[in-house]
C-alpha atoms as a PDB file:
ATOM      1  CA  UNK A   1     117.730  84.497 178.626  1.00  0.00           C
ATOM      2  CA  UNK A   2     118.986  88.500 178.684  1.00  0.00           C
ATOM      3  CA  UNK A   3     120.224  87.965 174.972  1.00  0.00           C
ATOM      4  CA  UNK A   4     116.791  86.840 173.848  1.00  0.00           C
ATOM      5  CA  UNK A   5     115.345  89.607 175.540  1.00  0.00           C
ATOM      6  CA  UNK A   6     117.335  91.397 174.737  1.00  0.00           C
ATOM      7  CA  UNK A   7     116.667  91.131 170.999  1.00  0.00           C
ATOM      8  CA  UNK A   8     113.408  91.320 171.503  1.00  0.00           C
ATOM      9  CA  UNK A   9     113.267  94.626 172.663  1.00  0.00           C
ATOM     10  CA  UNK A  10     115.815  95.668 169.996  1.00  0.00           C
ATOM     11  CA  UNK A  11     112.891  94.376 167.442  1.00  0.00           C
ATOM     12  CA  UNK A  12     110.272  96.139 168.681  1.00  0.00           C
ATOM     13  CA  UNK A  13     112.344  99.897 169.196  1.00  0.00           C
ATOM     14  CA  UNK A  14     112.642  99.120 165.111  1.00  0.00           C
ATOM     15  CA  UNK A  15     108.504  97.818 164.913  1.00  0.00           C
ATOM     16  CA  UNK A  16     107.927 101.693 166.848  1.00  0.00           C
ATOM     17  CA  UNK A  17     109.856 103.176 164.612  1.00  0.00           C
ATOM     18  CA  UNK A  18     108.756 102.309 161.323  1.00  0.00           C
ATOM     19  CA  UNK A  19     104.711 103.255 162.013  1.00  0.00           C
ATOM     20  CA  UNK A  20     103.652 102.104 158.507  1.00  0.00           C
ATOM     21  CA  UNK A  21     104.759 102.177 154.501  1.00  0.00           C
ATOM     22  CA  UNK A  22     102.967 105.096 152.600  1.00  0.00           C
ATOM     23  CA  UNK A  23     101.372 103.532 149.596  1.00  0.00           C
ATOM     24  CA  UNK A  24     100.672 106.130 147.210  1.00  0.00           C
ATOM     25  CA  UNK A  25     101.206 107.136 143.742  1.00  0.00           C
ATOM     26  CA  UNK A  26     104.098 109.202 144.112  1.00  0.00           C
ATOM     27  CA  UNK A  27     105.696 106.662 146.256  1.00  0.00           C
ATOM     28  CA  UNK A  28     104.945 103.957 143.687  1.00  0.00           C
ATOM     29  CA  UNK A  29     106.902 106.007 141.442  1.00  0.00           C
ATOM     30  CA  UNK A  30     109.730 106.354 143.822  1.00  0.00           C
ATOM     31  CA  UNK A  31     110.085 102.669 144.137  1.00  0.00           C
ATOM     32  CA  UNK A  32     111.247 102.323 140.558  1.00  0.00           C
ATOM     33  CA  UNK A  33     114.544 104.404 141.754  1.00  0.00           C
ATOM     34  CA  UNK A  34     115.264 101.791 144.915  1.00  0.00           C
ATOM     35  CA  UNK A  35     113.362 104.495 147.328  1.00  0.00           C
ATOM     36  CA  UNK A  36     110.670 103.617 150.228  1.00  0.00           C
ATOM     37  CA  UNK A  37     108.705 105.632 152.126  1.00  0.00           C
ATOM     38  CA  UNK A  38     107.588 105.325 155.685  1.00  0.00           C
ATOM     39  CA  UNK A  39     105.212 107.042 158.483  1.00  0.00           C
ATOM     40  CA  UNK A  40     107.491 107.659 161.537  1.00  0.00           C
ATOM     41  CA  UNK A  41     107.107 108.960 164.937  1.00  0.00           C
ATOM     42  CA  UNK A  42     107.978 112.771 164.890  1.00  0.00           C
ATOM     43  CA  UNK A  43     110.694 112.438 167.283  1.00  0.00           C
ATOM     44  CA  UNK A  44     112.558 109.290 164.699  1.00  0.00           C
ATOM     45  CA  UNK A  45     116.124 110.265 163.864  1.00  0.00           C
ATOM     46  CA  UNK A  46     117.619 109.425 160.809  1.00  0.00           C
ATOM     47  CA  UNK A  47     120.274 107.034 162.048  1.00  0.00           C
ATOM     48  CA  UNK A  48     117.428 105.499 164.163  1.00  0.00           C
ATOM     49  CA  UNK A  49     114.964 104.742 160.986  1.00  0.00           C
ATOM     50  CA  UNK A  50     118.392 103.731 158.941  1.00  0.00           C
ATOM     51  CA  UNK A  51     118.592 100.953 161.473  1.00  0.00           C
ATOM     52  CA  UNK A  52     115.593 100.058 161.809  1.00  0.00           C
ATOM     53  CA  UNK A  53     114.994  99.583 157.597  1.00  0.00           C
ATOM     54  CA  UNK A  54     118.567  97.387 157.730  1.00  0.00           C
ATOM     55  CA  UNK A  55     117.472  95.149 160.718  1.00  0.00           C
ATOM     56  CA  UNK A  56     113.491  94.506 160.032  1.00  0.00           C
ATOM     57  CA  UNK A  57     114.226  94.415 155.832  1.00  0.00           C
ATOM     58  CA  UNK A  58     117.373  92.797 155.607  1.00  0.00           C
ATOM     59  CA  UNK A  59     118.342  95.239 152.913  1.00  0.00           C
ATOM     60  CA  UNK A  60     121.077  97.958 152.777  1.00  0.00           C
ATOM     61  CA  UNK A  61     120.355 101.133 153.409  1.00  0.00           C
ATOM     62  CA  UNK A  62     121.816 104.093 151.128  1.00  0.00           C
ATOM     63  CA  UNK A  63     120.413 107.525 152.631  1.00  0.00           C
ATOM     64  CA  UNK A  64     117.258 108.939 154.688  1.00  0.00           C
ATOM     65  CA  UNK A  65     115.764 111.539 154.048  1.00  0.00           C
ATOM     66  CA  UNK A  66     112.779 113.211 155.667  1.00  0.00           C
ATOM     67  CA  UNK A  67     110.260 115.568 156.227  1.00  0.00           C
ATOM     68  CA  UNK A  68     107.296 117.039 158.715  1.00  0.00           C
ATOM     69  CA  UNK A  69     103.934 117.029 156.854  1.00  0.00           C
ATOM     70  CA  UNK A  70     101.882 119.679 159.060  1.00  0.00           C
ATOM     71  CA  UNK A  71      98.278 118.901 159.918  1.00  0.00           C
ATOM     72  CA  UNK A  72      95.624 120.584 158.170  1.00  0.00           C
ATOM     73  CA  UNK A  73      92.736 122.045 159.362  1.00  0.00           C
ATOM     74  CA  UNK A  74      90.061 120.769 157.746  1.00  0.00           C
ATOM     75  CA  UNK A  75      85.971 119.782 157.891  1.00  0.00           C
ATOM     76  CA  UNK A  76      83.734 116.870 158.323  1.00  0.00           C
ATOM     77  CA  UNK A  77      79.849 117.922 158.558  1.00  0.00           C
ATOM     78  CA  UNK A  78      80.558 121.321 159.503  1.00  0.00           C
ATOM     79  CA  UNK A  79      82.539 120.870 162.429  1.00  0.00           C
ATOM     80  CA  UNK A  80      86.487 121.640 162.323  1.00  0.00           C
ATOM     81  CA  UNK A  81      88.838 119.509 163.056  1.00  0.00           C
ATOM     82  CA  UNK A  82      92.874 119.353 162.651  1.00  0.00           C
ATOM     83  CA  UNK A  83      95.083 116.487 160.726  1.00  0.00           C
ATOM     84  CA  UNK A  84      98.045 115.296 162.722  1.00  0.00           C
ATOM     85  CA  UNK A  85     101.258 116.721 161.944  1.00  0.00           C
ATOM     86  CA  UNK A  86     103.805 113.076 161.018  1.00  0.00           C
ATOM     87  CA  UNK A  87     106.963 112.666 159.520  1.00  0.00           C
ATOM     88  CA  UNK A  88     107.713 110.821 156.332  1.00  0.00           C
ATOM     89  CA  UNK A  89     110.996 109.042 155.711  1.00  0.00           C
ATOM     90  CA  UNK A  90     112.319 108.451 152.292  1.00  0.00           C
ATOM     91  CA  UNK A  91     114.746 105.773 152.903  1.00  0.00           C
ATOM     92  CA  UNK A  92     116.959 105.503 149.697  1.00  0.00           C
ATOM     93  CA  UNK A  93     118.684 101.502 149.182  1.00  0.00           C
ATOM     94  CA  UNK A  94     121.553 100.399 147.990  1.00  0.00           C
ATOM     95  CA  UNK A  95     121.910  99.054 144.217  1.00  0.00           C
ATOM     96  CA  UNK A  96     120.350  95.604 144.101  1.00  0.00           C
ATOM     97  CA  UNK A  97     118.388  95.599 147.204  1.00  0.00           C
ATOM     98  CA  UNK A  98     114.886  96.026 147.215  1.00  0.00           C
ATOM     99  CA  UNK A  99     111.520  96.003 149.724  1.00  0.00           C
ATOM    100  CA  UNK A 100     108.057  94.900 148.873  1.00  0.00           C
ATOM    101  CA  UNK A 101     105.920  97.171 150.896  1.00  0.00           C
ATOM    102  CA  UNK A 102     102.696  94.444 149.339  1.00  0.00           C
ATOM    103  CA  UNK A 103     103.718  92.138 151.465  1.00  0.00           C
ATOM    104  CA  UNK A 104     103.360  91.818 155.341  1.00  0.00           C
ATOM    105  CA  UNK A 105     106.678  91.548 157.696  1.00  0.00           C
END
């Protein structure tokens, strides 16, 4: 019973810290040289989203790289408001390994 739980709770530490994939052109573009990108919580460590890629994917993991995108302040009718500040992982794979963000987990 503890292992099961066990796992479970392993499995969803990896489902908080992969937020969602970042479909956009430029990461499009960066999937033609084996790299993903992912939203993150701001406190995510590398080895922490490197673990989480190998054990949700299935797929090797080369590097991770990543990086704070500060909030902007911006408008909507008039009234200001601020973006939130997240974190973007670029999570570089292995030769021969690959993830299709398309499709669901």
């Amino acid at each position: 019973m503890s292992k099961k739980l066990d796992k479970q709770a392993g499995l969803e530490v990896h489902y908080d810290t992969l937020i969602a994939p970042v479909v956009t052109e430029k990461s499009t573009i960066a999937a033609e040289h084996n790299q993903v990108v992912f939203l993150t919580p701001l406190d995510a460590t590398k080895p922490q989203i490197s673990e989480a890629v190998e054990s949700l994917f299935k797929v090797k993991v080369k590097a991770v790289n990543t990086l704070r995108v500060k909030g902007k302040n911006k408008q909507f009718r008039g009234r200001p408001y601020t973006r939130s500040t997240v974190k973007k992982a670029v999570v570089t794979l292995e030769e021969g390994h690959a993830i299709d963000v398309t499709t669901g987990l």
